[in-house]
C-alpha atoms as a PDB file:
ATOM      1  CA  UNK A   1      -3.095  -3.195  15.297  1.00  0.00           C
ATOM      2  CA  UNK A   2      -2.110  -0.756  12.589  1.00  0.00           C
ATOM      3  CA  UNK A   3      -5.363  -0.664  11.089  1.00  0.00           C
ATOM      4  CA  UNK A   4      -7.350   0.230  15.412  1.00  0.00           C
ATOM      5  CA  UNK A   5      -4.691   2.871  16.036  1.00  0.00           C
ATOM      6  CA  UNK A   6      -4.031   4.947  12.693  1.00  0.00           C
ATOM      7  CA  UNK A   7       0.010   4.232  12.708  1.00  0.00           C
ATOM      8  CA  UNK A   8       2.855   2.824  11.047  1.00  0.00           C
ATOM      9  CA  UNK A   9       6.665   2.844  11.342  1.00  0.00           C
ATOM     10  CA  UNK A  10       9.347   1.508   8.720  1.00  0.00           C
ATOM     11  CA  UNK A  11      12.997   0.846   9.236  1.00  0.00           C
ATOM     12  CA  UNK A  12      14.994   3.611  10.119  1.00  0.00           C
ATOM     13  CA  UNK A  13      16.518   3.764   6.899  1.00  0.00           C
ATOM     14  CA  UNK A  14      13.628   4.575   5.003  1.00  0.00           C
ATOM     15  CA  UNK A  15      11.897   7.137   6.830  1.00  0.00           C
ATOM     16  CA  UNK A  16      13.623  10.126   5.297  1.00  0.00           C
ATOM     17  CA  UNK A  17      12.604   8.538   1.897  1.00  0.00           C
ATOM     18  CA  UNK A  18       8.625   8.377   3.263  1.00  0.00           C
ATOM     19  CA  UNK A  19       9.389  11.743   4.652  1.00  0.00           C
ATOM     20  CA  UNK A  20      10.439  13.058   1.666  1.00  0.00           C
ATOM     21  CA  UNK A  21       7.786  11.393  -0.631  1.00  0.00           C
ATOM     22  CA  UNK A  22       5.042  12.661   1.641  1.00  0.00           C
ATOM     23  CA  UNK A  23       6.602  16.645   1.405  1.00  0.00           C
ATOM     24  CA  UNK A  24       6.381  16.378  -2.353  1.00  0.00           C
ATOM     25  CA  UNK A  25       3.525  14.265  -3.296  1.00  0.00           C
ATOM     26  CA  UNK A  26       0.081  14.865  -2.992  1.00  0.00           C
ATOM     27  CA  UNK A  27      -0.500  11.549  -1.979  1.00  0.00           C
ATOM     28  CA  UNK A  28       1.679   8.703  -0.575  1.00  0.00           C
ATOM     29  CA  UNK A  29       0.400   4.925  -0.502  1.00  0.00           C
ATOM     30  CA  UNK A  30       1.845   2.390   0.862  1.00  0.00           C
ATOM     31  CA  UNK A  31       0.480  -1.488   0.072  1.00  0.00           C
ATOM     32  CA  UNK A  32       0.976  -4.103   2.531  1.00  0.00           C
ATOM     33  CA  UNK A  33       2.410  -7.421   1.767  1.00  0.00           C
ATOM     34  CA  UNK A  34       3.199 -10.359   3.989  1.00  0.00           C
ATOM     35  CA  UNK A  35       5.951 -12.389   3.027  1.00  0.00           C
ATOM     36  CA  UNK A  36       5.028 -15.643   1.509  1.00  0.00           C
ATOM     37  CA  UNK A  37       1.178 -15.177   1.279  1.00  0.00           C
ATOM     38  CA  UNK A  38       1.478 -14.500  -2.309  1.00  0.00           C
ATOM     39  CA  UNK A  39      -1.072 -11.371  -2.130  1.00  0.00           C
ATOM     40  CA  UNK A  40      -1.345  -8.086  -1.227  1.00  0.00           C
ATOM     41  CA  UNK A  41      -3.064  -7.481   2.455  1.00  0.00           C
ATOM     42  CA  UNK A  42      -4.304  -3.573   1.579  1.00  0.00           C
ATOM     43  CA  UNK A  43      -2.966  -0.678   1.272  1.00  0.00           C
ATOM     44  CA  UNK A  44      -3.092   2.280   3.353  1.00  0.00           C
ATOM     45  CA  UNK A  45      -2.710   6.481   2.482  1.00  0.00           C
ATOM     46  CA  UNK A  46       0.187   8.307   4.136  1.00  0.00           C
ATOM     47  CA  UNK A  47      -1.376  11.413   6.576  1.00  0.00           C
ATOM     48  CA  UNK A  48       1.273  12.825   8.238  1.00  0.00           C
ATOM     49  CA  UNK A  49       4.638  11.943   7.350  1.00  0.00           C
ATOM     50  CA  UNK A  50       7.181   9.883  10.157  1.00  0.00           C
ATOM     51  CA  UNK A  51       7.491  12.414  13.567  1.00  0.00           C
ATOM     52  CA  UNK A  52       9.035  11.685  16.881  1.00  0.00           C
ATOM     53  CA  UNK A  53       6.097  13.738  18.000  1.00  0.00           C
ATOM     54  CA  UNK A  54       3.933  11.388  17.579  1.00  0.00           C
ATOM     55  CA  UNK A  55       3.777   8.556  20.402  1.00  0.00           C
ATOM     56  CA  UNK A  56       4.404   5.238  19.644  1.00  0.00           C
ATOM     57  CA  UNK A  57       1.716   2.484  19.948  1.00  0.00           C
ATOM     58  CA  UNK A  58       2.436  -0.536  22.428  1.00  0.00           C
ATOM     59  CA  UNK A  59       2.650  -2.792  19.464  1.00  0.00           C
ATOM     60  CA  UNK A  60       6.012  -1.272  18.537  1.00  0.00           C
ATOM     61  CA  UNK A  61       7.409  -2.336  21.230  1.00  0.00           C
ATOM     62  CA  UNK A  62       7.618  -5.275  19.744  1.00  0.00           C
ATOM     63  CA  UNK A  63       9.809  -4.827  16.769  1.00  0.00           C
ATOM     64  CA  UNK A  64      13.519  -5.899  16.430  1.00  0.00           C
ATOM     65  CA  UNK A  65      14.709  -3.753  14.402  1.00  0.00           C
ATOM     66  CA  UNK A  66      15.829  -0.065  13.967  1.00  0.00           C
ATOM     67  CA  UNK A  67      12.440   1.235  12.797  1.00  0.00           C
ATOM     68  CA  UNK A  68      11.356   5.084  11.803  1.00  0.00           C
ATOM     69  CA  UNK A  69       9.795   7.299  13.682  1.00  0.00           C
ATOM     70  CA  UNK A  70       5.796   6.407  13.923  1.00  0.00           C
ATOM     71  CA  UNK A  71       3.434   8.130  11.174  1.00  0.00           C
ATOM     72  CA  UNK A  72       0.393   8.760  10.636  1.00  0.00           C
ATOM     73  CA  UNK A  73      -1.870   6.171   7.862  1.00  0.00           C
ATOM     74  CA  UNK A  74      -5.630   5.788   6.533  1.00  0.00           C
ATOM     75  CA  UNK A  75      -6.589   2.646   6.075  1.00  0.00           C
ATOM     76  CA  UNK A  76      -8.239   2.072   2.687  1.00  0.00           C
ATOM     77  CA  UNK A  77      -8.324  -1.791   2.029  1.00  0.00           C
ATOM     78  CA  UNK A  78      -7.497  -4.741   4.222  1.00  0.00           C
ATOM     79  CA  UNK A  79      -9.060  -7.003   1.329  1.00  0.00           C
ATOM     80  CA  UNK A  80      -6.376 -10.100   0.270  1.00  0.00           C
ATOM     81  CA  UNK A  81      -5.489  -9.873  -3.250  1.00  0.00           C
ATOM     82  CA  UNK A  82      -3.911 -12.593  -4.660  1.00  0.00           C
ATOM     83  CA  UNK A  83      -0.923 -11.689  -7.059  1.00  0.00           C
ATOM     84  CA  UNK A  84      -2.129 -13.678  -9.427  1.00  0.00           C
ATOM     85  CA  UNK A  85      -5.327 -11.268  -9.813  1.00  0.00           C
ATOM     86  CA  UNK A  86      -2.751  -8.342 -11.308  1.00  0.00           C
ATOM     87  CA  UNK A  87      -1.479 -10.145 -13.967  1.00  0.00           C
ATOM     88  CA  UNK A  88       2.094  -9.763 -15.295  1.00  0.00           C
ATOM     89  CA  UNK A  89       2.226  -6.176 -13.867  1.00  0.00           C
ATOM     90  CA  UNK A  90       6.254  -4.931 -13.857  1.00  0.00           C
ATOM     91  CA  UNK A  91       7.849  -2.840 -12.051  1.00  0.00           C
ATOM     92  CA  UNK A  92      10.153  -0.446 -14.285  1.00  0.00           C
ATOM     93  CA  UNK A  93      12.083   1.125 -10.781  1.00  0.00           C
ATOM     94  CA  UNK A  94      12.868  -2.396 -10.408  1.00  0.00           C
ATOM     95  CA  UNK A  95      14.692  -3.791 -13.015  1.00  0.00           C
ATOM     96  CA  UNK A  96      11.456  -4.658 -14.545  1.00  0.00           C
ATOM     97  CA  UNK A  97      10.670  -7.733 -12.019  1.00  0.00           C
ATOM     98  CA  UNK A  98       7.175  -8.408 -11.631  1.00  0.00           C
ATOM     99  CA  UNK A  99       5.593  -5.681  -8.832  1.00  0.00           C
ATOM    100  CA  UNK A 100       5.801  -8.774  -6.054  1.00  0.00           C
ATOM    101  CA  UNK A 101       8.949  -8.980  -5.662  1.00  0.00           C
ATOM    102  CA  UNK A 102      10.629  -6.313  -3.728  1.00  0.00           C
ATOM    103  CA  UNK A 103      11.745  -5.302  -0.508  1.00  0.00           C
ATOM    104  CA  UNK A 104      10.755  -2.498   2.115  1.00  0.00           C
ATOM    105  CA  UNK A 105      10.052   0.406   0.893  1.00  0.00           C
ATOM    106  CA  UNK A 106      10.114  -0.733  -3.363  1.00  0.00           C
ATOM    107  CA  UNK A 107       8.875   2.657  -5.080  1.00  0.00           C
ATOM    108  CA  UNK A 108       6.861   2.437  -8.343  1.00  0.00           C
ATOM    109  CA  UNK A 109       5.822   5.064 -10.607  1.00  0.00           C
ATOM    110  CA  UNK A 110       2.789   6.477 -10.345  1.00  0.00           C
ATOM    111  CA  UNK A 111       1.116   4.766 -13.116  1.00  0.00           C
ATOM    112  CA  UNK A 112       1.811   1.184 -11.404  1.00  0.00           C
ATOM    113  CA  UNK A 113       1.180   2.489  -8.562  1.00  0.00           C
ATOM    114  CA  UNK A 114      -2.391   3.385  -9.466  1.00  0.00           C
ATOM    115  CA  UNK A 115      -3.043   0.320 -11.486  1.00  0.00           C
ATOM    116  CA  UNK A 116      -2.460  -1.559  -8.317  1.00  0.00           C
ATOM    117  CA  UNK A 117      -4.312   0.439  -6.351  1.00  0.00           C
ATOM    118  CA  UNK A 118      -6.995  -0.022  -8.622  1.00  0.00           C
ATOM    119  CA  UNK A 119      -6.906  -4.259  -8.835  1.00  0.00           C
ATOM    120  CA  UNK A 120      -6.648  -4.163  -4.864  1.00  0.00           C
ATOM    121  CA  UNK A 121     -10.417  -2.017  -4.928  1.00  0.00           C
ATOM    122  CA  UNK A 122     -12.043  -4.272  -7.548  1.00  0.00           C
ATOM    123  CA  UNK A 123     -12.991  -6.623  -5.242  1.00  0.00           C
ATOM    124  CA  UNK A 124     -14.269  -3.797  -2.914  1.00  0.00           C
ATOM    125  CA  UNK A 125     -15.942  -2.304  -5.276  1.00  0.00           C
ATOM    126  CA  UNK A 126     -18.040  -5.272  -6.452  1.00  0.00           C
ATOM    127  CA  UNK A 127     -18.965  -5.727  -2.827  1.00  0.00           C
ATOM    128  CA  UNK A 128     -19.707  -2.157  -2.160  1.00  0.00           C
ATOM    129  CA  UNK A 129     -22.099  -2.069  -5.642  1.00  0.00           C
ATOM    130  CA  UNK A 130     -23.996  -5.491  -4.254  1.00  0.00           C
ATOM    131  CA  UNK A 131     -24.397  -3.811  -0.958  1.00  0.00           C
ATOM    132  CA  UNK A 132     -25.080   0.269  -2.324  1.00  0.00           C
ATOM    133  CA  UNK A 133     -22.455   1.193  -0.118  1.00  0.00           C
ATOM    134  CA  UNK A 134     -20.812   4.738  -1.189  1.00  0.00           C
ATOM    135  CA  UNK A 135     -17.016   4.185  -2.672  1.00  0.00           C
ATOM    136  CA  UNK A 136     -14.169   4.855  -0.122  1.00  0.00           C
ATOM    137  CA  UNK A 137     -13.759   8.146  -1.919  1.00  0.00           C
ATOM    138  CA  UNK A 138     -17.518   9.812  -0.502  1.00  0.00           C
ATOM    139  CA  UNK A 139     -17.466   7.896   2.665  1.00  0.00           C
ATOM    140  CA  UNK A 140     -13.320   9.180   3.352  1.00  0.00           C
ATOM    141  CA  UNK A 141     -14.725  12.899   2.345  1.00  0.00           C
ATOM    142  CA  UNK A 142     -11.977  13.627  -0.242  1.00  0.00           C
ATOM    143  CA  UNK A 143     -12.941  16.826  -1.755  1.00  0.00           C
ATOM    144  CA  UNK A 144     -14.061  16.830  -5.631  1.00  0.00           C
ATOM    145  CA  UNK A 145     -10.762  17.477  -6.822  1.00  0.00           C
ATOM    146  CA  UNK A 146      -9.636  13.808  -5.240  1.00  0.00           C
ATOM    147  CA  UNK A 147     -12.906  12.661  -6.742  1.00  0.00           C
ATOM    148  CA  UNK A 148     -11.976  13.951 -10.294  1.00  0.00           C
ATOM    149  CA  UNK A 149      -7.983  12.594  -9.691  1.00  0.00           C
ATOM    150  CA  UNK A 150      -8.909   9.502  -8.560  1.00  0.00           C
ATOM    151  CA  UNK A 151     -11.136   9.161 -11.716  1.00  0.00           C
ATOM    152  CA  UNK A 152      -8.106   9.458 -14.301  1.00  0.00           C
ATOM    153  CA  UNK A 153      -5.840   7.033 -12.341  1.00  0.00           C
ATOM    154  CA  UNK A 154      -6.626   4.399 -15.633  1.00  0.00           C
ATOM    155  CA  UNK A 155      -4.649   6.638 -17.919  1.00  0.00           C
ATOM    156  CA  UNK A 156      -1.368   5.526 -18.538  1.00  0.00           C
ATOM    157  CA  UNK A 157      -0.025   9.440 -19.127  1.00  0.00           C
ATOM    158  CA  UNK A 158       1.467   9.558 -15.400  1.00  0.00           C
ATOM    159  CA  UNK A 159       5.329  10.812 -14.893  1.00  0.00           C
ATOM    160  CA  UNK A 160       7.423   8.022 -14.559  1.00  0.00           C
ATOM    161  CA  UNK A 161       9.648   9.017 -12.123  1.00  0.00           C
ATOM    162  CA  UNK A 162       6.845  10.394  -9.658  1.00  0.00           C
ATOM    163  CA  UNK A 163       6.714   7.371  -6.510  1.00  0.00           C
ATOM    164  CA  UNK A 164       3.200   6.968  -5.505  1.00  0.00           C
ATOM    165  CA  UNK A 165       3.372   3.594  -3.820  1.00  0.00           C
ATOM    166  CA  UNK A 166       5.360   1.403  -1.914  1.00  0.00           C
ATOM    167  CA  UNK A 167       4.589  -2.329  -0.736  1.00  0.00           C
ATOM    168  CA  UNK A 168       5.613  -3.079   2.738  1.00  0.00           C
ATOM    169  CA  UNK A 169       6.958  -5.709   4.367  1.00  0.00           C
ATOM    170  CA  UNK A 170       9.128  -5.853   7.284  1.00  0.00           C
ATOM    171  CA  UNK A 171       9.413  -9.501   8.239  1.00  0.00           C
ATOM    172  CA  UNK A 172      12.525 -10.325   6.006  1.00  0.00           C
ATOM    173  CA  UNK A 173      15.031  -7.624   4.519  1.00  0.00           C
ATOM    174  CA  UNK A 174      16.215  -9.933   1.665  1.00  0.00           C
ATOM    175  CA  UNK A 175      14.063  -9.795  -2.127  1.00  0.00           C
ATOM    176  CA  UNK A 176      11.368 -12.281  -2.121  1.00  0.00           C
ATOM    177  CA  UNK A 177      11.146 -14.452  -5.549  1.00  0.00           C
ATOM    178  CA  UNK A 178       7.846 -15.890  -5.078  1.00  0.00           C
ATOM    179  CA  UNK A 179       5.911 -17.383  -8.516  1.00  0.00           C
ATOM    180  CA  UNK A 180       2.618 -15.792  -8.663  1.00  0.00           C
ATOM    181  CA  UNK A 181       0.186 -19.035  -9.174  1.00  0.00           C
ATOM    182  CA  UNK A 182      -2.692 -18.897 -11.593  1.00  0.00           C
ATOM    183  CA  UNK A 183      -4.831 -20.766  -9.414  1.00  0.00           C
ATOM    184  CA  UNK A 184      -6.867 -18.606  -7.101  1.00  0.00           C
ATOM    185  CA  UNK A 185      -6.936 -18.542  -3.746  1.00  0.00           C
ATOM    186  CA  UNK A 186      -9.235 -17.979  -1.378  1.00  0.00           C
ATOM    187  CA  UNK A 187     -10.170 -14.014  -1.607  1.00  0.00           C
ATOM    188  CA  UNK A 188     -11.202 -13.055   2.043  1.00  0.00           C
ATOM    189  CA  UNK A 189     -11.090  -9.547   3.892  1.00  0.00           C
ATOM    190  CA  UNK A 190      -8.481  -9.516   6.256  1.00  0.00           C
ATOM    191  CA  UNK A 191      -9.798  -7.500   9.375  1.00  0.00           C
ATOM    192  CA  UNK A 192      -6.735  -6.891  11.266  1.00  0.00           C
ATOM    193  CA  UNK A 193      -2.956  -7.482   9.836  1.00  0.00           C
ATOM    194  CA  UNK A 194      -0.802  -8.782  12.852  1.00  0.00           C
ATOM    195  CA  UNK A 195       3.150  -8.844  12.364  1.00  0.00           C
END
């Protein structure tokens, strides 16, 4: 529903953080987790940041809790990635726990933040070279400056303290310790994440 209409909300309490991370960052993604899937579900690029302004879609009607006002997202990847597939990534804003575990609205430095970004497009990118397709980067029209930022995100030189990412997952408020499994599972594109 997310990915038809262009919009997301969070809880209430952290829209002034996604508020504030969109009015000083360049660029604000947010990677989608359901809980107990161990894997990612895609991640999606912040374009306006949470306004009453902007009317709610019928699926939040739905929701139980206090959320945010909507806001505006680009959808970049609905592609499953198991968390197996990015290793014993940690997450240093988080006590060092491995980057799965984590609740709504986890930052990570922008370093992670791009590594992860990076293991959820491998998979596209394989699929996209098999098939000629341009990268997300032409077909999205991000100016060359994007192009040329996008192609340092494998350096490790990024500001620690600069939040680039969060994963997202409203469905339970409590920390999730899940084990991520070596053994892979089925790696399928998700066309449309219902909650």
């Amino acid at each position: 529903m997310s990915q038809q209409d262009g919009l997301w909300i969070t809880s209430a309490r952290n829209g002034a953080i996604f508020a504030s991370a969109f009015k000083h960052h360049k660029n604000v993604f947010l990677i989608f987790s359901v809980n107990k899937s161990k894997a990612f579900q895609g991640y999606a690029r912040m374009t306006s940041p949470p306004s009453t302004t902007i009317p709610m879609a019928d699926w939040m009607d739905n929701i139980s809790w206090e959320p945010s006002a909507p806001f505006r997202v680009q959808w970049l990847s609905t592609r499953r990635t198991e968390f197996w597939k990015l290793g014993d990534l940690k997450n240093p804003l988080n006590d060092w726990k491995p980057i799965f575990i984590g609740r709504d609205g986890q930052e990570f430095p922008e370093a992670c933040g791009r590594k992860m970004v990076c293991a959820l497009d491998r998979g596209l990118v394989r699929e996209r070279k098999r098939s000629g397709a341009d990268s997300w980067v032409a077909r999205k029209g991000y100016d060359d400056a994007d192009k040329d930022e996008m192609a340092t995100w494998d350096h490790d030189d990024a500001d620690k303290d600069e939040v680039a990412t969060w994963p997202h997952d409203e469905s339970s408020e409590a920390e999730e310790d899940v084990s991520a499994s070596p053994e892979p599972e089925q790696a399928d594109d998700m066309p449309l994440i219902k909650y």
